[in-house]
Every structure is written in structure tokens, then in C-alpha cells.
Protein backbone atom coordinates (compact mmCIF):
# COMPACT_ATOMS: atom_id res chain seq x y z
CA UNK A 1 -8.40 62.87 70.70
CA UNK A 2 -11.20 65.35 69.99
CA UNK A 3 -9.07 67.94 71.91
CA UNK A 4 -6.27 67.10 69.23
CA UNK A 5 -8.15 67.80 66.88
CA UNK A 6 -9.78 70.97 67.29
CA UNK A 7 -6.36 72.07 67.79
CA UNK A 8 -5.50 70.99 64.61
CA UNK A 9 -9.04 72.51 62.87
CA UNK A 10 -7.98 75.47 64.56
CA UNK A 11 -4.80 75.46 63.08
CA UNK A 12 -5.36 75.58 59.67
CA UNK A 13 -8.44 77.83 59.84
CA UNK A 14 -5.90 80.67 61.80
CA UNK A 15 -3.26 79.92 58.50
CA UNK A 16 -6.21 80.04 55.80
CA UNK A 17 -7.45 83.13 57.25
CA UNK A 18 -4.28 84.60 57.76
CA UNK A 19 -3.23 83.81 53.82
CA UNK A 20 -6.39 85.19 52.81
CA UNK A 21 -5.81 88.77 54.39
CA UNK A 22 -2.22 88.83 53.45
CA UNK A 23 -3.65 88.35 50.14
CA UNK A 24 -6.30 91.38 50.31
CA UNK A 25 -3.62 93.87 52.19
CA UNK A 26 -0.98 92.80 49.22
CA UNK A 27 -0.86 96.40 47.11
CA UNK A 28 -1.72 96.56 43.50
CA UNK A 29 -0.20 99.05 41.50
CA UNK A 30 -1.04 100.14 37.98
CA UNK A 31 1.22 102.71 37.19
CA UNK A 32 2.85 105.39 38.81
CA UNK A 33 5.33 105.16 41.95
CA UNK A 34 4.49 103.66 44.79
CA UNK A 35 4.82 105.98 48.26
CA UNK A 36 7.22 105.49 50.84
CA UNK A 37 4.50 103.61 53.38
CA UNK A 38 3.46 101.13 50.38
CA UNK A 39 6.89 100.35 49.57
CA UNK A 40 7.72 99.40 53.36
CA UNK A 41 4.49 97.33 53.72
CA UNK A 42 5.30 95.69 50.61
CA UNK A 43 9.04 95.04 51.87
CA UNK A 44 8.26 93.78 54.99
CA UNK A 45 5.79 91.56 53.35
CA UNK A 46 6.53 90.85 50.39
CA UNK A 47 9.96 89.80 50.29
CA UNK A 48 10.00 87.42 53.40
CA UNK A 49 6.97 85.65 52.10
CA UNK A 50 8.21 85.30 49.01
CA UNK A 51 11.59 83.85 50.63
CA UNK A 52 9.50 81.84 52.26
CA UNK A 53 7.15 80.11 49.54
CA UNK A 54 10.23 79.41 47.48
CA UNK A 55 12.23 77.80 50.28
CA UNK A 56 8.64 75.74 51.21
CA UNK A 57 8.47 74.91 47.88
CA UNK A 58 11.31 73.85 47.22
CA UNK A 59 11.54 71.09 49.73
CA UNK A 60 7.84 69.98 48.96
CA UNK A 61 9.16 69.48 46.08
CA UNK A 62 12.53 67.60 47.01
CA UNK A 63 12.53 64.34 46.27
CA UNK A 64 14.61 63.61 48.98
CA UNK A 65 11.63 65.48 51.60
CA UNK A 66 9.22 63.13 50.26
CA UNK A 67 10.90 59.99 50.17
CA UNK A 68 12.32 60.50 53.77
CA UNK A 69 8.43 61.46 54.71
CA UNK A 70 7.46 58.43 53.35
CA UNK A 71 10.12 56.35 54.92
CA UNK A 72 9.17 57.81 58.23
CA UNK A 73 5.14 57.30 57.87
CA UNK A 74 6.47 53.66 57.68
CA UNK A 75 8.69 52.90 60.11
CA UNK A 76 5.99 54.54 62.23
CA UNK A 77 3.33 52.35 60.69
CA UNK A 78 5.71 49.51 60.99
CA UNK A 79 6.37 50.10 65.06
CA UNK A 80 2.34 50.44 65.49
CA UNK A 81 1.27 47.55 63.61
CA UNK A 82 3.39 44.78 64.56
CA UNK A 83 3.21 44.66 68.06
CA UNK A 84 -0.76 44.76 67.57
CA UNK A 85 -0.27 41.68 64.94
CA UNK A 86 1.98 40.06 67.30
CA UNK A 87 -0.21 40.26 70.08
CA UNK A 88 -3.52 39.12 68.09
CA UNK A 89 -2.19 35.98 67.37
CA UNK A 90 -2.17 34.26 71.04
CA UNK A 91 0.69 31.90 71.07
CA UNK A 92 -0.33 28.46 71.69
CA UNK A 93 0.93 25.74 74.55
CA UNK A 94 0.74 22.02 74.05
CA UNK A 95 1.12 20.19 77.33
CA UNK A 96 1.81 16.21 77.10
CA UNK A 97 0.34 13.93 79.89
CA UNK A 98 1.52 10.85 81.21
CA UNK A 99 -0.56 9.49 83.91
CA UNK A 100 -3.96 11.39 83.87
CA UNK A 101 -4.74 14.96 84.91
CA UNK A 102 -7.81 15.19 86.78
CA UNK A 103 -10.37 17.97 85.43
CA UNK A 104 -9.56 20.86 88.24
CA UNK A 105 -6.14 20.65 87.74
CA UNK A 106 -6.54 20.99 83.94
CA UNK A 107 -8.49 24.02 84.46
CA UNK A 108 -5.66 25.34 87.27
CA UNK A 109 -2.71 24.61 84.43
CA UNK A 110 -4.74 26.27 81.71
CA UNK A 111 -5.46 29.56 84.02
CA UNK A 112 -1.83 29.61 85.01
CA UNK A 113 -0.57 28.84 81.15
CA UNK A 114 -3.45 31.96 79.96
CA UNK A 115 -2.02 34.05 82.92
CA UNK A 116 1.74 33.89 80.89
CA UNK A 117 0.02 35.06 77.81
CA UNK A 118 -0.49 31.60 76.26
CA UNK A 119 -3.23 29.25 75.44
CA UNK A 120 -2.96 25.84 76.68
CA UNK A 121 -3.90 22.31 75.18
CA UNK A 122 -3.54 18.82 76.51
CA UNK A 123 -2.35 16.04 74.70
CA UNK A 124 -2.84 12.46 76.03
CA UNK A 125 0.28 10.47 76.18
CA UNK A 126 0.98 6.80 76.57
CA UNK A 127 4.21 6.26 78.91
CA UNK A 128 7.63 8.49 78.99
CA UNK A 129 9.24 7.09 76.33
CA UNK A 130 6.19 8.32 73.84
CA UNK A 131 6.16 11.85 75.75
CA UNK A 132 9.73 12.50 74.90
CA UNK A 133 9.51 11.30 71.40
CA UNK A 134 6.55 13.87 70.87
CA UNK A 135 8.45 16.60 72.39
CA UNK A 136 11.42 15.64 69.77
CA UNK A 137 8.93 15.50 67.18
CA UNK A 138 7.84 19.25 67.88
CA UNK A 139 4.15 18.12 68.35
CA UNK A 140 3.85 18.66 72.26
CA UNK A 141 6.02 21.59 74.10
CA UNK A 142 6.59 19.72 77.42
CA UNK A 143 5.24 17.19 79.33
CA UNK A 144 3.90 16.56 83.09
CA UNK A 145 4.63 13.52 84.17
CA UNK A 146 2.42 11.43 86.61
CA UNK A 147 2.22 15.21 88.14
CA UNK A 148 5.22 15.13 89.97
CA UNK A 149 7.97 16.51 86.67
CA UNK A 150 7.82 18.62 83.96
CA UNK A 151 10.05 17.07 80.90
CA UNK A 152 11.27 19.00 78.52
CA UNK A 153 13.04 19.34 75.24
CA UNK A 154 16.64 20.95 76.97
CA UNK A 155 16.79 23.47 80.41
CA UNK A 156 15.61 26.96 79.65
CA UNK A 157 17.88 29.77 80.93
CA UNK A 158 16.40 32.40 82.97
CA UNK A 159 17.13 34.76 80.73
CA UNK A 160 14.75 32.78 78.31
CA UNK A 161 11.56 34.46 77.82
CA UNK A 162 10.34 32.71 74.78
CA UNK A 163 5.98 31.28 75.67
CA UNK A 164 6.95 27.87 75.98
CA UNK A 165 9.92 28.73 79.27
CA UNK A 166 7.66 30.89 80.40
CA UNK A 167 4.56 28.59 80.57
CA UNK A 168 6.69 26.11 81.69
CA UNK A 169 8.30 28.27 84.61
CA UNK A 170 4.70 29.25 86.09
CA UNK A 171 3.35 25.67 85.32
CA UNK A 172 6.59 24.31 87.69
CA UNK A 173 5.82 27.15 90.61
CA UNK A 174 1.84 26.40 90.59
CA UNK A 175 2.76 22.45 90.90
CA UNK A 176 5.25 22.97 93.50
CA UNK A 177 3.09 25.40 95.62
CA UNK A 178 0.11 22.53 95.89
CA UNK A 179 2.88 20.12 96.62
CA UNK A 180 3.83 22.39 99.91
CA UNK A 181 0.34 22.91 100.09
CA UNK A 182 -0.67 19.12 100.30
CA UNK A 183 2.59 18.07 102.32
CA UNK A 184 1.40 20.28 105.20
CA UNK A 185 -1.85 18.64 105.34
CA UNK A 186 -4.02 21.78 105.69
CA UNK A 187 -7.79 21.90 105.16
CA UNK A 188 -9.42 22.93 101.78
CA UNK A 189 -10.23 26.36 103.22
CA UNK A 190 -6.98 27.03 104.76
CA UNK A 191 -5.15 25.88 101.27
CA UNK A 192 -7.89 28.17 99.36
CA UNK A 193 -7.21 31.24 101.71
CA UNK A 194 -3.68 31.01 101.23
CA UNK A 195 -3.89 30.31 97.55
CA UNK A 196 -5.63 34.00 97.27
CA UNK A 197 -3.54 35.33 99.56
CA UNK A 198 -3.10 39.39 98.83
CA UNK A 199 0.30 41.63 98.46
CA UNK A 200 1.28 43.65 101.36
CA UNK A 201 -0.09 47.38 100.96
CA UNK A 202 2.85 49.58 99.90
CA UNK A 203 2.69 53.38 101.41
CA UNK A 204 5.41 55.61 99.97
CA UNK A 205 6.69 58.84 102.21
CA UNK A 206 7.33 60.73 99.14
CA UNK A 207 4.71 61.18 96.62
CA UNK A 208 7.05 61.57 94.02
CA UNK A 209 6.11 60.13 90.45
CA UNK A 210 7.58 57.24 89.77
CA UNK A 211 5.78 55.66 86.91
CA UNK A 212 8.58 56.79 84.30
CA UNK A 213 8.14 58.27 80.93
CA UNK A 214 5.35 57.48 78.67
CA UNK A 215 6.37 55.92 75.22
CA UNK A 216 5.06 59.35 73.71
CA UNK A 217 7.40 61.60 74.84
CA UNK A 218 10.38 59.30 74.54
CA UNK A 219 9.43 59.55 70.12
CA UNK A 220 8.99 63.05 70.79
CA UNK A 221 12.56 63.46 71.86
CA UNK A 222 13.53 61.28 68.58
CA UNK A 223 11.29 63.14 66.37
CA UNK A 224 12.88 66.30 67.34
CA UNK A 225 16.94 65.33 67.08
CA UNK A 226 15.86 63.37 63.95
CA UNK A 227 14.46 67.00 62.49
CA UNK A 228 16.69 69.50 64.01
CA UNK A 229 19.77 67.64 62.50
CA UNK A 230 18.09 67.22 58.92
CA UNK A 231 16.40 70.77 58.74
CA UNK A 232 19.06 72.46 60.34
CA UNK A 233 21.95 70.54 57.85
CA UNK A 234 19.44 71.67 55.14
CA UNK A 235 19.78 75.10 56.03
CA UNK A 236 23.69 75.05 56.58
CA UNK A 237 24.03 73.62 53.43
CA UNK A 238 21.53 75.93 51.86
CA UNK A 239 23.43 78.90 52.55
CA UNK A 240 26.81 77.72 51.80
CA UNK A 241 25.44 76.50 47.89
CA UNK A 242 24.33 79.96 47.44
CA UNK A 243 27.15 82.06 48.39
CA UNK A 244 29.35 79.33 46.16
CA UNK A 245 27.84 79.81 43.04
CA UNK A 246 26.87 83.59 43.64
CA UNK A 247 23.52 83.21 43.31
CA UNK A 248 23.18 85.28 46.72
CA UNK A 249 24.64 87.82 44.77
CA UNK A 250 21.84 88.54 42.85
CA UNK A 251 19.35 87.82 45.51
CA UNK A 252 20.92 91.07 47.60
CA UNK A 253 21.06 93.20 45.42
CA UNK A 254 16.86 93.10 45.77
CA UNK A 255 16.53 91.64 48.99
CA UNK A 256 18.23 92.73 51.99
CA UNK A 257 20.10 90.28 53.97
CA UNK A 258 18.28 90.10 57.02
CA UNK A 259 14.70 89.44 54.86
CA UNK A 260 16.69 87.14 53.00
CA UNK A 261 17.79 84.85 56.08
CA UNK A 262 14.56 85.18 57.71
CA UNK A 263 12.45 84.47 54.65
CA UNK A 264 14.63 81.33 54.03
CA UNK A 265 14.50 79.86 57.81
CA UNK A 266 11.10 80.29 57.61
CA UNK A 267 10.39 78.49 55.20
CA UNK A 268 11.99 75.56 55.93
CA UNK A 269 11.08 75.49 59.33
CA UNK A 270 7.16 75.64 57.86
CA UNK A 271 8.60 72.67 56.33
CA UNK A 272 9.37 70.60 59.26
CA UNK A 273 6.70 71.86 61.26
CA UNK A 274 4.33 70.35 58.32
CA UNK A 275 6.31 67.48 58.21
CA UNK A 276 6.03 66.74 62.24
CA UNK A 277 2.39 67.20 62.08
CA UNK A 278 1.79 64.64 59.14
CA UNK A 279 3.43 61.95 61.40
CA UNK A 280 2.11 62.84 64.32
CA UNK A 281 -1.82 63.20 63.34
CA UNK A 282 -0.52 59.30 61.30
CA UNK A 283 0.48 58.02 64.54
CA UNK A 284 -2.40 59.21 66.33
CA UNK A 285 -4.34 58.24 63.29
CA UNK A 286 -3.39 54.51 62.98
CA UNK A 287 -3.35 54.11 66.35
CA UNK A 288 -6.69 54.53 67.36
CA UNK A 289 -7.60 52.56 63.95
CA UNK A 290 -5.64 49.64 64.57
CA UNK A 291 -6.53 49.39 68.20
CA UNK A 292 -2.88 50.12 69.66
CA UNK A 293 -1.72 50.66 73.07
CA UNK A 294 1.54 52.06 72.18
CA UNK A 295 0.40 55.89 72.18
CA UNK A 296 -1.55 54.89 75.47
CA UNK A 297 -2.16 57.48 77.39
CA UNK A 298 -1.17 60.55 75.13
CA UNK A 299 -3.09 63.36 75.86
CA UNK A 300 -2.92 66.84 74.43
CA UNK A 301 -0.08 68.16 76.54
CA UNK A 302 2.33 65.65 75.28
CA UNK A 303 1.90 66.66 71.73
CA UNK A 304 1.56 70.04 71.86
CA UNK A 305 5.06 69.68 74.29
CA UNK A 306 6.66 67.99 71.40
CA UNK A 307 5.45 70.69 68.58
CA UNK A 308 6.12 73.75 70.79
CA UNK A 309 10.11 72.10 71.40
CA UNK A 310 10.23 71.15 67.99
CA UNK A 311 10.02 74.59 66.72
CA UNK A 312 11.76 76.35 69.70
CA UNK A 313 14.89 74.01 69.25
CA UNK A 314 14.44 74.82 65.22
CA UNK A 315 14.16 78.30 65.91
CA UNK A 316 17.55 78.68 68.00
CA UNK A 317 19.62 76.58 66.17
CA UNK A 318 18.57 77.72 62.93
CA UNK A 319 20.11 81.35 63.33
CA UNK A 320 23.39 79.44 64.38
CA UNK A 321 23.15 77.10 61.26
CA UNK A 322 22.46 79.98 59.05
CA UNK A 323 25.49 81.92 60.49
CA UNK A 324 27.60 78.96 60.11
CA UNK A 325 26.91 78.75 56.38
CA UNK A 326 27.60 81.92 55.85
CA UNK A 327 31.66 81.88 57.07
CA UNK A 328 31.61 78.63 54.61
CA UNK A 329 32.51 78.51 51.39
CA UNK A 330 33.33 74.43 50.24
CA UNK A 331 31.43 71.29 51.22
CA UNK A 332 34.49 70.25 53.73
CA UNK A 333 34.22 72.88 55.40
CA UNK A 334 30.59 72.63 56.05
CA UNK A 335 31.39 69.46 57.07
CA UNK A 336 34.05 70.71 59.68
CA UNK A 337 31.22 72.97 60.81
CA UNK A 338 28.50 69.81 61.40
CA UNK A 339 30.03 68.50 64.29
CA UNK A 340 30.67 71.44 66.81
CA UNK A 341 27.17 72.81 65.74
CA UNK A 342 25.36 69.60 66.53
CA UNK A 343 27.46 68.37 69.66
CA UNK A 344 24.67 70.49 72.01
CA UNK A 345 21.95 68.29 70.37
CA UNK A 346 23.45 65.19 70.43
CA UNK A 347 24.53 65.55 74.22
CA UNK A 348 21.01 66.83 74.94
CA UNK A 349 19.54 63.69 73.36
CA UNK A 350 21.50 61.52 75.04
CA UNK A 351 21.15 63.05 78.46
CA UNK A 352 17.09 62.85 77.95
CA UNK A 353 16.86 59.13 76.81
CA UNK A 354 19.03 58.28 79.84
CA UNK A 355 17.12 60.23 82.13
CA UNK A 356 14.24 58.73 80.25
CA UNK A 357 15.10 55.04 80.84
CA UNK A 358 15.06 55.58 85.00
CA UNK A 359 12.10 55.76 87.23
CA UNK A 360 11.89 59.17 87.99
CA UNK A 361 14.24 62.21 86.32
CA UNK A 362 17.65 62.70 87.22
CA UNK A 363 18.92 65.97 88.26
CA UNK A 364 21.07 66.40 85.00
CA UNK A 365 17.77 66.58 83.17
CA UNK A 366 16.15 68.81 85.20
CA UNK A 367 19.54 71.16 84.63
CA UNK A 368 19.27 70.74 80.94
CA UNK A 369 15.26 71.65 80.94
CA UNK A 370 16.24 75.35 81.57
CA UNK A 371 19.63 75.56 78.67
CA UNK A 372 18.19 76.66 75.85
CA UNK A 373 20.60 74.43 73.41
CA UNK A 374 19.14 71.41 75.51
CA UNK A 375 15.64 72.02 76.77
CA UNK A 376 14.13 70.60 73.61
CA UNK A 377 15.28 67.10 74.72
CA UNK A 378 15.02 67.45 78.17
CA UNK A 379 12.03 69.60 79.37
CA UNK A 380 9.78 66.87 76.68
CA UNK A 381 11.15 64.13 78.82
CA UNK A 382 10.01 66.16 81.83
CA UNK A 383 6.41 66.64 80.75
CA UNK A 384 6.46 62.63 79.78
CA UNK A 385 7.05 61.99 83.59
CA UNK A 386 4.64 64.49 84.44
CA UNK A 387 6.99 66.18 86.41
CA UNK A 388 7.26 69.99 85.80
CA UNK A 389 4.82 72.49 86.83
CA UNK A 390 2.82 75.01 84.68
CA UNK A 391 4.94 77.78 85.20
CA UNK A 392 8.70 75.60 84.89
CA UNK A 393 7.73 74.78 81.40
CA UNK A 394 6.89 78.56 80.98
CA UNK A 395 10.79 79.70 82.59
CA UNK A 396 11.66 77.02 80.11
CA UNK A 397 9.85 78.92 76.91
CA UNK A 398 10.58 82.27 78.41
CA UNK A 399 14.51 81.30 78.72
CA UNK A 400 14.56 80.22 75.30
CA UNK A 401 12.71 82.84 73.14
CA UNK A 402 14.99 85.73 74.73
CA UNK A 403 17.93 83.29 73.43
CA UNK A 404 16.65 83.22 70.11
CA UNK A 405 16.07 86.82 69.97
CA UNK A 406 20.15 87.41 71.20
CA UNK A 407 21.07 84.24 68.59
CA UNK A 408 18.76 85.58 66.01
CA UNK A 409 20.69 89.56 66.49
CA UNK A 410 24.43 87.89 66.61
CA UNK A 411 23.58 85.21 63.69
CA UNK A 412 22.03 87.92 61.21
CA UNK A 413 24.70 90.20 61.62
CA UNK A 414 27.34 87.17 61.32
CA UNK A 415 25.38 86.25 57.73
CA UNK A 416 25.37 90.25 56.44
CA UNK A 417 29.17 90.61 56.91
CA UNK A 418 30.16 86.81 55.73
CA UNK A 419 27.88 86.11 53.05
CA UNK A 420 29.55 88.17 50.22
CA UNK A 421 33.31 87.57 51.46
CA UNK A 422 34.65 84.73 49.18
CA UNK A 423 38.01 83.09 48.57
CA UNK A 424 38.30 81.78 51.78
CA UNK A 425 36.11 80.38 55.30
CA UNK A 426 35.68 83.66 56.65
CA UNK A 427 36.45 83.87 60.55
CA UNK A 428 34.22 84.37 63.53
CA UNK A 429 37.04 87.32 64.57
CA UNK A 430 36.66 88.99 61.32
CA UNK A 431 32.79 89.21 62.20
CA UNK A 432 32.53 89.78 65.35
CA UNK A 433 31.38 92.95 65.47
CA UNK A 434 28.15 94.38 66.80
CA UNK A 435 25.25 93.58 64.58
């Protein structure tokens, strides 16, 4: 945790200093023209950023960003808390007797009841007849009888794993096992020995991992489908709305197009990356407040995995999403356009929470670690199972930044001869031409 968050202090000192010298190398002119060097600094600058702040700000400002942040913070609240309310409340086991327990098996049912999870109780009952109308009644769970059978209210299926068939199941086994153990007539120290009788030692030939993905990574891989498909619709969306009503237009004719797109993916993508940090330094957070074990064992590399795919997998698909946008002209078609675009992420995601659910990772998501359109899913299931090297999680990075830069190239020049053609959905053959 303290690693997490220096990180984090680190963080936003780097952004507050870098806003700050942005600030002091921004020109100020007070008359006169400006040269040609000051007018490409202020360009380059300039015009992204500002982009940029207006995209940010306008999805700070959506309602629909903060009510679906808010939504989130609680269904993440609502998965920590529970479990830890649910488990501070030990459920409780009353046991009916009929015939007498003696005092060391009271203490050997209430060790094998605690052992299910329960606490255990006896209640003192006259005959059978007054056992089963107390279990009928609801004021006893089951009752041992004269020590030799369990009564109960109706069988409990195996597949019942409610506190009372459990305590029940483990109270039957420990009875039956001193039955065998009395019926072979064996002395107290050969009973006791056996009693604590050991497992077998189990040695492996393979030291592969096999203790499966941690809880952490398997929300990482939701977290990022959950915000690739909303930031990247946002963006697809964005881009068609402006070309509709013409407002791009305007924009261009100040702004050229390649600022323009950059500026505006930027900005949203600052968007989600802000987002993805407010939950995750929640979770974290509420967590450690609450006393939860369900971020147990989440160390530094998990979340910084699940930033670092977050905003690779934002920063290839967004070029492709921006493109797409751009050839669009109506809401249909952007909807025609949803499904192809996201069919990569939503086979990646499924492929990773497979793999996820198995011991060790299958050979499909190893494959998809190194595609660039799937690695975001994959390669953070990998580092859950702690099963990818240093330098495979750098192939990984390496593989996907030089697809980004050939995405970025193809998608920009897509969105500078499609945004101003209207009338129709523009074609990828009437684009494709080199950028």
C-alpha cells in the first residue's frame, strides 16, 4: 500500500509540475505578429491542449460521467462490504439432545460445528417426540439422538451448502469416525494418533503455478472492457455529432485535423484514466478500512498492470473509433459501426475470464497476450497468475505501441479525408489512401 501510493503522490506532482511549465512556456503577445517559431510552439501546444481541456471538461461535466462514477464507486462499495458484513455475523447452530452428551463430546461437536464456520449451542431435550416438535418449531436445527442419529427437519442435498447441512454433514462424519473408532476396540492412544493423522506430502514434477488468478486482476479485466466500450462509444459518437451538425466545420478551419483528433482522444482518455484511478485508490481505500480480504494479496504490479492496459487498449482502439466516426454520418449507422469495432474486445474478454476461471492459463491466452486488439484482457490475466516474465510483458507493450503508432497514421488520415464528406457514410475504399 505505501508503494501505491507514492506512485500515486508521484503522479500528480509530475502533472502539477508539468501544468505549471506549460503555463510559463505559453507565449504572451501584446501586439505585433508573432514569428514563425512562436506560432509553431503555440500550435503544437496550444491547440491540442485546448482540445483537450474542452473534451475533459466536458465529460466532468456530463451528467451521465458522474452518475455512472457514482454508480460504479457503489457497486464496488457494495461487493467489498457485504461479504465483510456477512462474514461478521457468525451464523449460529442449535443442536437438540436426547439422551445426554457427555462434556468431551460437547466440546468435539462444537470444534467440528466452529470448523464449518458456525457456532454451536446445545439444547436439552426430553424424548424424540419433543426433539422433532422443536425442530418444526424452528427453535433447534437438528437433533442427536441418544448419539447414535442425527434427526432432522427433511434430507439435505449435496448440493446444499446452507450452515445448518453443512454442520450437520461434518457433525454425521465426526460421529461415524468414533463409531469405527470404538467398534475396533483400539487403545486411547492408537484412536488419538489416528484422529490427528496428517495428509500425504504432495511433490509436483512441474513447478508450474497453479494457484489461479487473484480476484484483482479478474476486476481489472472488467474495469477495462467496461471503459474501453463506454470511452471508446463516447468518442465514436463524438465525432459523428460533430461532422452532423457542422460544427467540425468551423473547428478546421482553425485547427488542423490531426490536432483536432488528437486533442479530442486525449482528452477523453484523461477522462477515463481519472475515472479508473478514483475506483481503484476507493477499492484499495475501503478495503483496507473495512478490513476486507477481497483485494488480498494485490500488490503494486497488479494495479499498475491494469492502468498501463487500460490506457494501451484506449490508446489503440481510440484511433479506430475516431476513424469510424468519421465515415459516419447518422446515429444507425454508428450503430452498424458498434459491433464490428467492439467484436475484438468482447472476444478478448471472454477468452481472459475463461482462461481466468482454470488453474493455470490456457494456451489461447497466452496467444492473445501478444495481439494488440486482445492483450489488454489477456496479458492482465497473465500477470494475475503470475505467469509472464519481465521482459513478455515488455514484447507485449513493445507490440502494442508500434500498433498504435501504424493505427494512429491509418486512422488520422481516414478522419482528414472523411470528416468533411457529407451526404452519405463515406467508404473505407474512398479513403484508403496513404495518409
Amino acid at each position: 500500500m505505501k508503494v501505491v501510493r507514492y506512485v500515486l503522490l508521484a503522479v500528480v506532482l509530475a502533472v502539477g509540475f508539468g501544468l505549471r511549465r506549460w503555463r510559463q512556456r505559453r507565449p504572451r503577445h501584446h501586439g505585433g505578429t508573432r514569428t514563425q517559431k512562436e506560432t509553431r510552439r503555440t500550435f503544437v501546444s496550444g491547440d491540442v491542449a485546448l482540445v483537450m481541456s474542452r473534451e475533459l471538461r466536458e465529460r466532468l461535466r456530463s451528467r451521465f460521467y458522474l452518475i455512472g462514477t457514482l454508480v460504479v464507486l457503489l457497486v464496488v462499495a457494495a461487493a467489498i462490504v457485504v461479504p465483510v458484513l456477512k462474514h461478521s455475523s457468525t451464523p449460529h447452530v442449535k443442536i437438540g439432545v436426547v439422551g445426554g452428551l457427555s462434556a468431551v463430546a460437547r466440546d468435539t461437536l462444537s470444534t467440528t460445528v466452529s470448523a464449518s464456520g458456525a457456532a454451536a449451542s446445545f439444547v436439552a431435550e426430553v424424548d424424540f417426540s419433543h426433539a422433532a416438535a422443536d425442530i418444526t418449531a424452528g427453535r433447534i436445527n437438528f437433533a442427536l439422538v441418544n448419539g447414535r442419529e442425527i434427526l432432522v427437519s427433511s434430507l439435505y442435498s449435496p448440493k446444499d451448502f446452507s450452515t445448518t447441512a453443512i454442520a450437520v454433514r461434518s457433525v454425521a462424519t465426526r460421529l461415524g469416525d468414533e463409531r469405527a473408532l470404538a467398534a475396533a476396540h483400539l487403545s486411547a492412544q492408537q484412536a488419538a494418533a489416528l484422529a490427528h493423522a496428517g495428509p500425504l506430502s504432495i511433490v509436483a514434477l512441474h513447478h508450474g503455478s497453479t494457484k489461479g488468478v487473484n480476484a484483482t486482476s479478474l476486476i481489472g479485466v472488467i474495469l477495462i472492457f467496461i471503459m474501453l466500450s463506454q470511452y471508446n462509444t463516447w468518442i465514436l459518437v463524438g465525432v459523428m455529432e460533430e461532422k452532423s451538425s457542422r460544427v467540425i466545420e468551423v473547428l478546421l478551419s482553425t485547427v488542423r485535423p490531426i490536432r483536432l483528433l488528437t486533442g479530442k482522444v486525449l482528452g477523453i482518455g484523461l477522462a477515463a484514466v481519472l475515472q479508473a484511478s478514483l475506483i481503484v485508490a476507493f477499492a484499495l481505500i475501503l478495503s483496507q478500512a473495512v478490513g476486507s480480504d477481497l483485494l488480498n494479496g494485490t500488490g503494486p504490479l497488479e494495479l499498475a498492470s491494469t492502468l498501463v492496459w487500460l490506457v494501451l487498449g484506449y490508446s489503440l482502439y481510440c484511433w479506430v473509433y475516431a476513424a469510424a466516426g468519421s465515415m459516419a454520418e447518422r446515429q444507425d449507422q454508428v450503430q452498424s459501426l458498434a459491433l464490428p469495432l467492439s467484436l475484438p474486445m468482447i472476444v478478448g474478454y471472454v477468452v481472459a475470464l475463461t482462461g481466468a476461471s482454470a488453474a493455470t492459463p490456457s494456451l489461447l491466452v497466452k496467444i492473445f497476450a501478444y495481439i494488440p486488439l486482445t492483450a489488454p484482457f489477456a496479458m492482465t490475466v497473465l500477470v494475475g497468475f503470475g505467469a509472464v516474465t519481465w521482459w513478455q510483458f515488455t514484447l507485449s507493450v513493445a507490440i502494442s505501441l508500434i500498433s498504435t503508432f501504424a493505427v494512429a497514421r491509418l486512422a488520422t488520415g481516414i478522419y482528414r479525408r472523411a470528416i468533411l464528406r457529407t451526404g452519405a457514410r463515406v467508404r473505407f475504399r474512398d479513403v484508403r489512401t496513404k495518409s
